[in-house]
N, C-alpha and C. Protein backbone atom coordinates (compact mmCIF):
# COMPACT_ATOMS: atom_id res chain seq x y z
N UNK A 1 64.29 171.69 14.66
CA UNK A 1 63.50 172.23 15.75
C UNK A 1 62.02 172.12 15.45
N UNK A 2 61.96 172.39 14.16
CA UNK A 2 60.35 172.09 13.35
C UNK A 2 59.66 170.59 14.25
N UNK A 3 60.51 169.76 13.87
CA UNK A 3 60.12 168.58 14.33
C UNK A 3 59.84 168.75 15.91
N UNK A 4 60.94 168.83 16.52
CA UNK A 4 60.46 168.67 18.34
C UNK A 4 59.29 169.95 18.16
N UNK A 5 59.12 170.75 17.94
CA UNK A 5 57.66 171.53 18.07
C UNK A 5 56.94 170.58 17.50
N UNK A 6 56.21 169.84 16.73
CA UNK A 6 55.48 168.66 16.54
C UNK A 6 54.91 167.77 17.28
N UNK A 7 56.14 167.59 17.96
CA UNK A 7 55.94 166.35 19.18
C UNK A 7 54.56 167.07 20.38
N UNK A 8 54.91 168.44 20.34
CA UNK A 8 54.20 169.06 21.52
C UNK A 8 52.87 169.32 20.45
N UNK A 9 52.81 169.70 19.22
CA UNK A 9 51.44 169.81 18.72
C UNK A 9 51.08 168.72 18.71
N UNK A 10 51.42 167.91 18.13
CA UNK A 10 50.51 166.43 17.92
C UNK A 10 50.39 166.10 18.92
N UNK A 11 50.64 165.76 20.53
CA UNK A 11 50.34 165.57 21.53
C UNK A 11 48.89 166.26 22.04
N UNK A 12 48.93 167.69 21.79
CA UNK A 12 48.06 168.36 21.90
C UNK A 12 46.61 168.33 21.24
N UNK A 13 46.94 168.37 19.91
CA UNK A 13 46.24 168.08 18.91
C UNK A 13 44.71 166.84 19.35
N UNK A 14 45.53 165.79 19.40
CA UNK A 14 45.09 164.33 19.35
C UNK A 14 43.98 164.68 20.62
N UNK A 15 44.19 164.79 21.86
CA UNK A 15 43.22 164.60 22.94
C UNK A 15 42.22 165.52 22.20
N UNK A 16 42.91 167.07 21.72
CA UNK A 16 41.27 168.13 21.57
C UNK A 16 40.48 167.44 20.35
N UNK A 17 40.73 167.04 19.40
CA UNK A 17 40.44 166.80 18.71
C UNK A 17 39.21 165.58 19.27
N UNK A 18 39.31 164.55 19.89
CA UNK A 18 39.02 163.80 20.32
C UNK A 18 37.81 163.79 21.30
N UNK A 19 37.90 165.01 21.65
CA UNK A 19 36.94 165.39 22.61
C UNK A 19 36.24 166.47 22.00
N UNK A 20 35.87 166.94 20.83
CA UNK A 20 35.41 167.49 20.04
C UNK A 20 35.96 169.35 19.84
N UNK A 21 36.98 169.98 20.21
CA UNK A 21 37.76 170.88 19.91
C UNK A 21 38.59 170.63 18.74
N UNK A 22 38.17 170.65 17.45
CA UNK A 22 38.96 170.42 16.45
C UNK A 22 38.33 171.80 15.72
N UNK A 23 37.68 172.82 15.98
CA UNK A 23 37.68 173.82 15.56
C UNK A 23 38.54 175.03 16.02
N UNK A 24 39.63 174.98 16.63
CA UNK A 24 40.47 176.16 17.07
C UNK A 24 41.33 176.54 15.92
N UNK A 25 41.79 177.71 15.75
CA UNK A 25 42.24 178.34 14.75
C UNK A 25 43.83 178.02 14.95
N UNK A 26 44.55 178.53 13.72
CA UNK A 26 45.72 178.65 14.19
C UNK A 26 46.32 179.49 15.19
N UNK A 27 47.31 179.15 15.93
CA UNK A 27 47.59 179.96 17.28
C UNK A 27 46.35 179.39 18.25
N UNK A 28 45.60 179.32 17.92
CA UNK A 28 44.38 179.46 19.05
C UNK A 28 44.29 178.30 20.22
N UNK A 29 45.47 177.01 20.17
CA UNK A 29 45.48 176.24 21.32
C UNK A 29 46.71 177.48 22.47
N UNK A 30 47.40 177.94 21.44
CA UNK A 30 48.51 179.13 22.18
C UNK A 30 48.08 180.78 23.01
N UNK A 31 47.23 180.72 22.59
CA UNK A 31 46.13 181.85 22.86
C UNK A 31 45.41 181.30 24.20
N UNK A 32 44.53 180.49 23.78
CA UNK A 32 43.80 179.98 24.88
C UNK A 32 44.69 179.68 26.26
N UNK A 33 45.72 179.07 25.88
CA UNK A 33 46.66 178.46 27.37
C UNK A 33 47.53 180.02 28.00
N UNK A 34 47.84 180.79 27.04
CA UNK A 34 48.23 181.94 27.84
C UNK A 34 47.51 182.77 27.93
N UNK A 35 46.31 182.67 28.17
CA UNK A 35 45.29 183.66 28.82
C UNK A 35 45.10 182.66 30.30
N UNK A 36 44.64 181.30 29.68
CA UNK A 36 44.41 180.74 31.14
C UNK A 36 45.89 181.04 32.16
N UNK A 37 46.68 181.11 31.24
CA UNK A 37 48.27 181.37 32.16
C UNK A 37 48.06 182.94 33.11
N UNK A 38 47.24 183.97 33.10
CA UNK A 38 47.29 184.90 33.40
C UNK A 38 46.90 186.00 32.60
N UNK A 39 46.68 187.34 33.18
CA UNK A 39 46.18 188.16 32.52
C UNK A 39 46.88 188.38 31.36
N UNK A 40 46.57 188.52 29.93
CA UNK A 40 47.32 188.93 28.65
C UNK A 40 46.61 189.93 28.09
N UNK A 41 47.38 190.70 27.35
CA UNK A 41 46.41 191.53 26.96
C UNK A 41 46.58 191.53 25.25
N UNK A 42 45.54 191.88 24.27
CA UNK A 42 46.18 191.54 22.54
C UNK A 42 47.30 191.99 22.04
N UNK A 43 47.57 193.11 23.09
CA UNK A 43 48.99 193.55 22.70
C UNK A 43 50.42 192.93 22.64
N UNK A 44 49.95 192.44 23.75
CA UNK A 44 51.59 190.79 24.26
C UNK A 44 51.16 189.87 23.43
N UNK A 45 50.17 189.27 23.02
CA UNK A 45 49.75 188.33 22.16
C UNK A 45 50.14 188.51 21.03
N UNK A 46 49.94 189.78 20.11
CA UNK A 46 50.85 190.23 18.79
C UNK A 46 52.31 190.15 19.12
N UNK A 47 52.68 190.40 20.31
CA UNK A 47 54.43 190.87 19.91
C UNK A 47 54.38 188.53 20.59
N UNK A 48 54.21 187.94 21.22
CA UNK A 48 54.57 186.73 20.83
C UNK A 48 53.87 185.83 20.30
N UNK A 49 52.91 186.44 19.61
CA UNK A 49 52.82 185.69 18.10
C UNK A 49 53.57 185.90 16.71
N UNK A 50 53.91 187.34 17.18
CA UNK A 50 54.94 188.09 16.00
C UNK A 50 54.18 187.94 14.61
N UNK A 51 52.73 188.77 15.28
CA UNK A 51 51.48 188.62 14.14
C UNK A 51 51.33 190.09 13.99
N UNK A 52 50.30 190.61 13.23
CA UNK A 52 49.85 192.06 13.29
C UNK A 52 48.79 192.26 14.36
N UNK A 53 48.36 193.71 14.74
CA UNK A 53 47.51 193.69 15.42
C UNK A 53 45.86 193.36 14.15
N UNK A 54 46.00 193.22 13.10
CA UNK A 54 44.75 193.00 12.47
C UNK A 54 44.59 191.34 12.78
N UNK A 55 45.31 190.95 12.75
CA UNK A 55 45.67 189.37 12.92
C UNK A 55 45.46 188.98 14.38
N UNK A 56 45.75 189.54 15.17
CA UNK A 56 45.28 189.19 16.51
C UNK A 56 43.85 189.27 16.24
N UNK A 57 43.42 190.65 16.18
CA UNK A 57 42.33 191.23 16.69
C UNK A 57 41.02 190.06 15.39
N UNK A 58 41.51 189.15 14.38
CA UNK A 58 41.06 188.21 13.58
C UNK A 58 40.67 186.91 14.62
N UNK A 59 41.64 186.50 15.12
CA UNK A 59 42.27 185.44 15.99
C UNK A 59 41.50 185.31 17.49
N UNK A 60 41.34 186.12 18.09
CA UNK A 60 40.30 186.93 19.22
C UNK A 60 38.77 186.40 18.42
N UNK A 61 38.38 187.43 17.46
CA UNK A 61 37.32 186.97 16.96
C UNK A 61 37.01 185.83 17.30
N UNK A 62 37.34 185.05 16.00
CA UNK A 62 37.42 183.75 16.06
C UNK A 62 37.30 182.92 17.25
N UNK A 63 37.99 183.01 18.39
CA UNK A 63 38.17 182.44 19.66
C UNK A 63 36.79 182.80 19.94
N UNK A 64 35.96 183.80 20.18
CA UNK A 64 35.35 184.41 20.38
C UNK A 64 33.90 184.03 20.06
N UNK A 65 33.82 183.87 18.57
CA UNK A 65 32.69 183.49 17.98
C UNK A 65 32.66 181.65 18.71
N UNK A 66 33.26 180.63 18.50
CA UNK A 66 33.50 179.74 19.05
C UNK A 66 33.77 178.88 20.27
N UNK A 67 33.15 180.23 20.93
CA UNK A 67 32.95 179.79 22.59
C UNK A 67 34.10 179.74 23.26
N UNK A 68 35.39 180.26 23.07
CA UNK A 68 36.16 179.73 23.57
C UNK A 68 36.84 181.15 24.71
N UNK A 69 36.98 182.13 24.40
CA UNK A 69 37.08 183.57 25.19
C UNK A 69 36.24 183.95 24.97
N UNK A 70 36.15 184.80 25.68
CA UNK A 70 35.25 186.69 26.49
C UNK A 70 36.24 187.72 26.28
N UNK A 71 35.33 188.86 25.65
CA UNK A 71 35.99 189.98 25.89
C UNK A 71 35.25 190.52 26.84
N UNK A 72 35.88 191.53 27.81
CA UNK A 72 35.35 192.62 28.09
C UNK A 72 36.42 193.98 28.20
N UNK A 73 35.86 194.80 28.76
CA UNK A 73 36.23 195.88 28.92
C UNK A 73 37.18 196.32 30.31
N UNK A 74 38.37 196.39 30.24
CA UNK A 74 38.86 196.46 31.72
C UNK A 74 37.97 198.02 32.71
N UNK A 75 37.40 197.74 33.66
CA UNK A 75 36.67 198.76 34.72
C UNK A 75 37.64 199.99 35.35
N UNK A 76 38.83 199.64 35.17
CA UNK A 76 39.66 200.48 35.91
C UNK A 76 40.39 201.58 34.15
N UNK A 77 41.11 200.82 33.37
CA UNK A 77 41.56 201.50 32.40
C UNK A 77 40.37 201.34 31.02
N UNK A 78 39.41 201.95 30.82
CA UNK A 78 38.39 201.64 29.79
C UNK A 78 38.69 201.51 28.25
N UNK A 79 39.96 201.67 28.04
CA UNK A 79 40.57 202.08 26.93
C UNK A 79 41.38 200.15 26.61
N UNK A 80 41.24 199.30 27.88
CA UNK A 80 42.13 197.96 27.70
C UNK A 80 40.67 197.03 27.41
N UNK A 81 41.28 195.89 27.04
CA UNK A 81 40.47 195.11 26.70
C UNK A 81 40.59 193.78 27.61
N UNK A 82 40.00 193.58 28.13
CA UNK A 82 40.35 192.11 29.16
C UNK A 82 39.72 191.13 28.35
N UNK A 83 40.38 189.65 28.76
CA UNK A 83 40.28 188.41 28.14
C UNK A 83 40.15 187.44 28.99
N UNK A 84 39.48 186.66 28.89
CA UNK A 84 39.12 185.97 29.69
C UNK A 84 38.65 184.25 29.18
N UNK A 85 38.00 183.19 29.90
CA UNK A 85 38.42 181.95 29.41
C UNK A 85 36.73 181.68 29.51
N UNK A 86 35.67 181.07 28.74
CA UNK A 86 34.51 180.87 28.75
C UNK A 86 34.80 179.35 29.35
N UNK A 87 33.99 178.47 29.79
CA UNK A 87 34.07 176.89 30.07
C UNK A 87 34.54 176.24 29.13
N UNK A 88 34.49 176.36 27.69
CA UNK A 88 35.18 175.56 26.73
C UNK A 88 36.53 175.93 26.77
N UNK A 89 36.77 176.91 26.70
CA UNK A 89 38.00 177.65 26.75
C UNK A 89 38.75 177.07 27.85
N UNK A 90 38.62 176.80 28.77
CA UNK A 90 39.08 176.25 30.43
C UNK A 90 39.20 175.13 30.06
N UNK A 91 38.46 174.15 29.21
CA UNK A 91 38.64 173.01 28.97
C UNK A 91 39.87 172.45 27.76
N UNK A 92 39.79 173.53 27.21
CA UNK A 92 40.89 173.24 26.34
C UNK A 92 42.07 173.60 26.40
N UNK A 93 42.24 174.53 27.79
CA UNK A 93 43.67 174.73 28.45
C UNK A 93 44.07 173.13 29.25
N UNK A 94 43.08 173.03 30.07
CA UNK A 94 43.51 171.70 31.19
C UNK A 94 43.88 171.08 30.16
N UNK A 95 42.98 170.16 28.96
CA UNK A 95 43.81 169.57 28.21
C UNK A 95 44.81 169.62 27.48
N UNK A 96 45.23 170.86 26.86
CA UNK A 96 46.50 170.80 26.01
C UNK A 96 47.67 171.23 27.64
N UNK A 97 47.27 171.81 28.43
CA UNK A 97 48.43 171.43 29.95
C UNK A 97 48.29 169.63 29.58
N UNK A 98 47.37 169.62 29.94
CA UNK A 98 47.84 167.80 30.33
C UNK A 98 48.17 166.81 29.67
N UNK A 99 48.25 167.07 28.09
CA UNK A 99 48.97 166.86 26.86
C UNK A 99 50.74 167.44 27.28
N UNK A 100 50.73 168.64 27.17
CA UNK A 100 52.15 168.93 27.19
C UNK A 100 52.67 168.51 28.63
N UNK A 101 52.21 168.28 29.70
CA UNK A 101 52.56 167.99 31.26
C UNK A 101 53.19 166.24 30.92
N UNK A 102 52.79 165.37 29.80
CA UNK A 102 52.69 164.27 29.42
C UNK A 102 53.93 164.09 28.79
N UNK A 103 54.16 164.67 27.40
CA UNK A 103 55.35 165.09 26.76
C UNK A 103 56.66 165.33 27.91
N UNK A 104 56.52 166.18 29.03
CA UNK A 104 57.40 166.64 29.49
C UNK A 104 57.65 165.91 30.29
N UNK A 105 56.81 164.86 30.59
CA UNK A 105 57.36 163.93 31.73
C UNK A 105 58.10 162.89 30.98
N UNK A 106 57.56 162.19 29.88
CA UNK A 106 58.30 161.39 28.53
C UNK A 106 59.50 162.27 28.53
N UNK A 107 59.87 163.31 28.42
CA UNK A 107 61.22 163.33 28.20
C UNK A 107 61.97 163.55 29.01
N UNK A 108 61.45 163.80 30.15
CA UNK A 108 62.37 163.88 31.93
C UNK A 108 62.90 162.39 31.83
N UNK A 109 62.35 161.66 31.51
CA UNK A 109 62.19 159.96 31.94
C UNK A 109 63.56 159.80 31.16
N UNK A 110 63.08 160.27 29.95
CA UNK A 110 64.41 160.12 28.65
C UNK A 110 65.38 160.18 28.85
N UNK A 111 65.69 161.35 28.91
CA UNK A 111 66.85 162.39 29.14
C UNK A 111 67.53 162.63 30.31
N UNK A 112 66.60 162.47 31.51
CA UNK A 112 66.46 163.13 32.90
C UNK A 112 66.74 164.60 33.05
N UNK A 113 66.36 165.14 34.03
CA UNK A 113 65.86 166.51 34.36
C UNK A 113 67.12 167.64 34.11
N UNK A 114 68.16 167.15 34.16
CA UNK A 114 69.22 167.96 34.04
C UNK A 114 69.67 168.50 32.76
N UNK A 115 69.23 167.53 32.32
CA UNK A 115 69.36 167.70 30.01
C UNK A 115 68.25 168.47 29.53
N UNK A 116 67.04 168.33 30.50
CA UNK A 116 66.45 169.02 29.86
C UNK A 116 66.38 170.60 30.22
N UNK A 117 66.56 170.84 31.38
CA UNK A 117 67.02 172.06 32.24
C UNK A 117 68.05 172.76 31.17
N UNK A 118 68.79 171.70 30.86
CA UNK A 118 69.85 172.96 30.07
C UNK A 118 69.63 172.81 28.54
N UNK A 119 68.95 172.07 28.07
CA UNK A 119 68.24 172.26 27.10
C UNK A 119 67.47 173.69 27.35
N UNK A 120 66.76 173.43 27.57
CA UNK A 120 65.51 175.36 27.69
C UNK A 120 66.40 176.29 28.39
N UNK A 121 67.60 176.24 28.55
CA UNK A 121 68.73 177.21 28.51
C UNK A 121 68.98 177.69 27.56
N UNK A 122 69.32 176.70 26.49
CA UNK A 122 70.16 176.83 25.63
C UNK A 122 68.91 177.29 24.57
N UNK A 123 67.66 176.80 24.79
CA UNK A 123 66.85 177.35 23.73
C UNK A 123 66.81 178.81 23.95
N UNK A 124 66.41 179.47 25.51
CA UNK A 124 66.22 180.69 26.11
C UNK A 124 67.46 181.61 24.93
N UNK A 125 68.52 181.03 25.37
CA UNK A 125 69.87 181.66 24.94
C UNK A 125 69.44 181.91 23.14
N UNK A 126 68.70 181.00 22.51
CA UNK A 126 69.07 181.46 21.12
C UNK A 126 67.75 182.13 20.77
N UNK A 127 66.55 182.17 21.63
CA UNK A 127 65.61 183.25 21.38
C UNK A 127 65.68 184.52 21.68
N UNK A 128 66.88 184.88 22.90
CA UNK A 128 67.46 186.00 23.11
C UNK A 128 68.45 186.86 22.12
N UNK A 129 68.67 185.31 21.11
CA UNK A 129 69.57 186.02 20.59
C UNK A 129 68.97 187.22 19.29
N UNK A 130 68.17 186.69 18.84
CA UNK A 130 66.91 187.47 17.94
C UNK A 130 66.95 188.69 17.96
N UNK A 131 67.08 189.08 19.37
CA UNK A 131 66.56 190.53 19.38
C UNK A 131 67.65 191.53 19.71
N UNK A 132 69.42 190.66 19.81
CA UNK A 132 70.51 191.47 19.62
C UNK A 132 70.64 192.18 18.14
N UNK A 133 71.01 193.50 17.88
CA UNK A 133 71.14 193.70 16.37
C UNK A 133 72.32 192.73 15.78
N UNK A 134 73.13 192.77 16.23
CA UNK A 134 74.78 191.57 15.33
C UNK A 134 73.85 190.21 14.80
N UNK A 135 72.74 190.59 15.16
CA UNK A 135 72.14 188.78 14.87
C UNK A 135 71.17 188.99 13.45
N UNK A 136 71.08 190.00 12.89
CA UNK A 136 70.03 190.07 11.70
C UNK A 136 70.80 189.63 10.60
N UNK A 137 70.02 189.47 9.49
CA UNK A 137 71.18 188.43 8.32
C UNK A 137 72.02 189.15 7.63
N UNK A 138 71.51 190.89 7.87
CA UNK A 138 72.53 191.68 7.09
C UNK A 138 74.03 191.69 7.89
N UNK A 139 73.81 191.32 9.08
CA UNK A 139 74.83 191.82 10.17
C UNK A 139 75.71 190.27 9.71
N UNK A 140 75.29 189.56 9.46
CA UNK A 140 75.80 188.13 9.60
C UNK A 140 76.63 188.03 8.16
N UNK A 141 75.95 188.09 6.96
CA UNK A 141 76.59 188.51 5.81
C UNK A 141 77.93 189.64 5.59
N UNK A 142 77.86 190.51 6.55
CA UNK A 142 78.91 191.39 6.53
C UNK A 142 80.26 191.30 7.02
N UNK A 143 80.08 190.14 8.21
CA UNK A 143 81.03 189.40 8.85
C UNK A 143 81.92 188.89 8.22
């Protein structure tokens, strides 16, 4: 699985890099595209990065210092933190979308649409499975 995640970084990789975004952190092409995806807040960002909140709140920085997000302050709950996409930041979503929009059409072509449909079923199905307890290694060993 290591490998097919590859295919989608190095796809990604290659255009930012190219166009001078070769300073994003780790996580930080994943960060950037799900903020442009909609409101996130650092809290959803820790639980699917399955990082700490010191590690987010590192990661943010970073994005941060580097032109790439905005913080501010949400107006309605003052206590949230809103995130937001600066122009570089916007630029490095369209491209890693249009990197992975690329990939995904290469493998529609491949495969066709139906393999891959139940492919991201079947992936859905084993990231769900994570968070059943029978699935931890003590539970599996005891079997």
């Amino acid at each position: 699985m290591r490998a097919a995640r590859n295919t989608y970084v190095e796809a990604v990789r290659l255009p930012l890099a190219a166009s001078g975004f070769d300073d994003l952190p780790r996580d930080g092409v994943y960060t950037v595209a799900s903020i442009a995806a909609g409101e996130i807040s650092p809290a959803t960002l820790r639980v699917q990065l399955g990082v700490s909140k010191q590690a987010v709140s590192q990661l943010l920085d970073s994005l941060v210092l580097r032109g790439y997000v905005q913080r501010s302050i949400d107006t309605v709950d003052r206590r949230r933190m809103r995130l937001g996409l600066t122009d570089r930041g916007q630029e490095v979503a369209a491209l890693s979308r249009a990197a992975i929009d690329g990939v995904e059409r290469r493998l529609t072509e491949t495969v066709g649409v139906e393999r891959v449909r139940h492919t991201r079923e079947t992936l859905e199905a084993l990231i769900a499975l994570a968070s059943e307890p029978d699935c931890t290694p003590t539970a599996a060993q005891e079997r």
